[in-house]
Protein backbone atom coordinates (compact mmCIF):
# COMPACT_ATOMS: atom_id res chain seq x y z
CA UNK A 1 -102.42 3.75 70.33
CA UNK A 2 -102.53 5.87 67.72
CA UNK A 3 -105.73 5.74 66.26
CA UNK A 4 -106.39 6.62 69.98
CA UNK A 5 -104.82 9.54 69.94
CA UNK A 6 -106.19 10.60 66.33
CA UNK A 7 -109.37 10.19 67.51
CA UNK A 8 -109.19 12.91 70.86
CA UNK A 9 -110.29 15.90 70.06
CA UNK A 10 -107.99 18.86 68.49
CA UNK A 11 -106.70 20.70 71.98
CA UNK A 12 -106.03 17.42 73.84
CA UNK A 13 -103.81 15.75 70.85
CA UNK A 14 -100.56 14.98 70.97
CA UNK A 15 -98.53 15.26 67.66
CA UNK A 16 -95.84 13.34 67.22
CA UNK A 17 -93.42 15.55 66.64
CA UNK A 18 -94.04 16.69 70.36
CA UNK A 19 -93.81 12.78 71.50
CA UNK A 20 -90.44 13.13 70.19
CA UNK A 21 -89.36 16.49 72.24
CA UNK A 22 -90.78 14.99 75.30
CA UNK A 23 -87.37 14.48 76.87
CA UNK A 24 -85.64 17.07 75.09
CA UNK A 25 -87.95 19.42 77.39
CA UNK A 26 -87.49 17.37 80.41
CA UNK A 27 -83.59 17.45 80.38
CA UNK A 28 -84.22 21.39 79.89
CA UNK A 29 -86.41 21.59 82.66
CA UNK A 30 -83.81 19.36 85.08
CA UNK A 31 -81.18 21.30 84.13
CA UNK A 32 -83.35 24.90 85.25
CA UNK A 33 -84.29 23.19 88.16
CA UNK A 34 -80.33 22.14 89.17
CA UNK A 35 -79.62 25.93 88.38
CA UNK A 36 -82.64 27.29 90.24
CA UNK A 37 -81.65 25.01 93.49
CA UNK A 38 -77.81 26.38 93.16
CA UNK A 39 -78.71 30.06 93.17
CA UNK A 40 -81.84 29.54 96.16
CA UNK A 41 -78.55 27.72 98.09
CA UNK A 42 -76.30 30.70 97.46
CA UNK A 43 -78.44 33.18 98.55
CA UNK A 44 -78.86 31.24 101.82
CA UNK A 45 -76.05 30.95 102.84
CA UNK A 46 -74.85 34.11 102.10
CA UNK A 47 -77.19 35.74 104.90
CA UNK A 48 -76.17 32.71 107.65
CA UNK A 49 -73.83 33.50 109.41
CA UNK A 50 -72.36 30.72 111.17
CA UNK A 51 -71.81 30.60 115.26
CA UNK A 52 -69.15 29.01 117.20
CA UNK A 53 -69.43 28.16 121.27
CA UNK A 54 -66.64 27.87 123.74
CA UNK A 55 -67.05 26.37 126.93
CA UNK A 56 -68.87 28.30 129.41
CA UNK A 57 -71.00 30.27 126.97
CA UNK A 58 -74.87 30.35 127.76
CA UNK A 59 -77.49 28.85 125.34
CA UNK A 60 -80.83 28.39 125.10
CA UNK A 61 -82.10 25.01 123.26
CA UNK A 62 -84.94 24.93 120.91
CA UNK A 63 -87.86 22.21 122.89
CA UNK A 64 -88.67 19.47 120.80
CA UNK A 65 -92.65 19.73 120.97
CA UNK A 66 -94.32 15.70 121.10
CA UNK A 67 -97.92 16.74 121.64
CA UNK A 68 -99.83 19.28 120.30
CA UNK A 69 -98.27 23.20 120.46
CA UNK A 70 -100.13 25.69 121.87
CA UNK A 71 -99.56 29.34 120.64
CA UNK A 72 -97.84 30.74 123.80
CA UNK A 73 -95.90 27.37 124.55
CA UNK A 74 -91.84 27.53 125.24
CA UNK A 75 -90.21 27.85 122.06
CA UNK A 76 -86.84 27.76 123.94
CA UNK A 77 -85.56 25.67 126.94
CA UNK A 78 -82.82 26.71 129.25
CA UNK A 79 -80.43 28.48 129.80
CA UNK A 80 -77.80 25.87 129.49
CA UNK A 81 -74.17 26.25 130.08
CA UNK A 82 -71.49 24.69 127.74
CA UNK A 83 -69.54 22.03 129.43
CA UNK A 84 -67.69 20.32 126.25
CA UNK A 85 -67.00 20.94 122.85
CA UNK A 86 -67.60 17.54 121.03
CA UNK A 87 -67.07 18.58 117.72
CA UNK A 88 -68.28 21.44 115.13
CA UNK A 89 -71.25 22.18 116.12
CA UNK A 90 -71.72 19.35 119.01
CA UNK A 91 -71.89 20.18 122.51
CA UNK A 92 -72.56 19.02 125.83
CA UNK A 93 -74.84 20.89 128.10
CA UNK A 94 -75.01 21.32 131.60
CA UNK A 95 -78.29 22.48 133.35
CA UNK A 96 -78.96 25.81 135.63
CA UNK A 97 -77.29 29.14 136.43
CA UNK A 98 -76.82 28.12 139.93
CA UNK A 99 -73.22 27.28 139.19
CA UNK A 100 -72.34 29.69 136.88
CA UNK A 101 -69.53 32.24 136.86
CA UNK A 102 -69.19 34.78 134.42
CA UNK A 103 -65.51 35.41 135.43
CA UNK A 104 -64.61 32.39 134.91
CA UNK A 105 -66.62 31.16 132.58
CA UNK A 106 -68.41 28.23 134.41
């Protein structure tokens, strides 16, 4: 292998003093990467802000698109009214504004 390598020309050699800093470099370059993926997650979630539902609130849902999307396709579906609080960030939905009440909530 390396008569191989003696035998490429000058730009496309490898010394073997670079061989050996091969994963020296690569542990560098994981480690930016780890730090680069902490600060992009930081700075997200420093502009969400998050949302909490209580029964009887109105919501639209986002359509989940099967086919093809067309440019002025429904992005949104509903509105829905919150019937149940399952957990954080669970709900269950009920259809229409036919039965809703904003007095009392439902």
């Amino acid at each position: 292998m390396e008569d191989k390598i003696l035998r490429q020309p000058k730009k496309f050699r490898i010394e073997k003093e670079d061989l050996d800093l091969i994963e020296e470099k690569r542990e560098t370059t994981r480690r930016r990467v780890s730090i680069y993926k902490c600060k992009m997650a930081k700075a997200y979630d420093s502009k969400v802000r998050p949302r909490k539902f209580e029964m009887g609130d109105l919501v639209l849902r986002k359509t989940e698109n099967t086919g093809p999307v067309g440019k002025l396709d429904a992005k949104w579906d509903g509105p829905y009214i919150i019937a149940e609080v399952i957990g954080p960030g669970t709900y269950k939905l009920k259809k229409g504004m036919e039965s809703y009440s904003p007095e009392r909530g439902t």
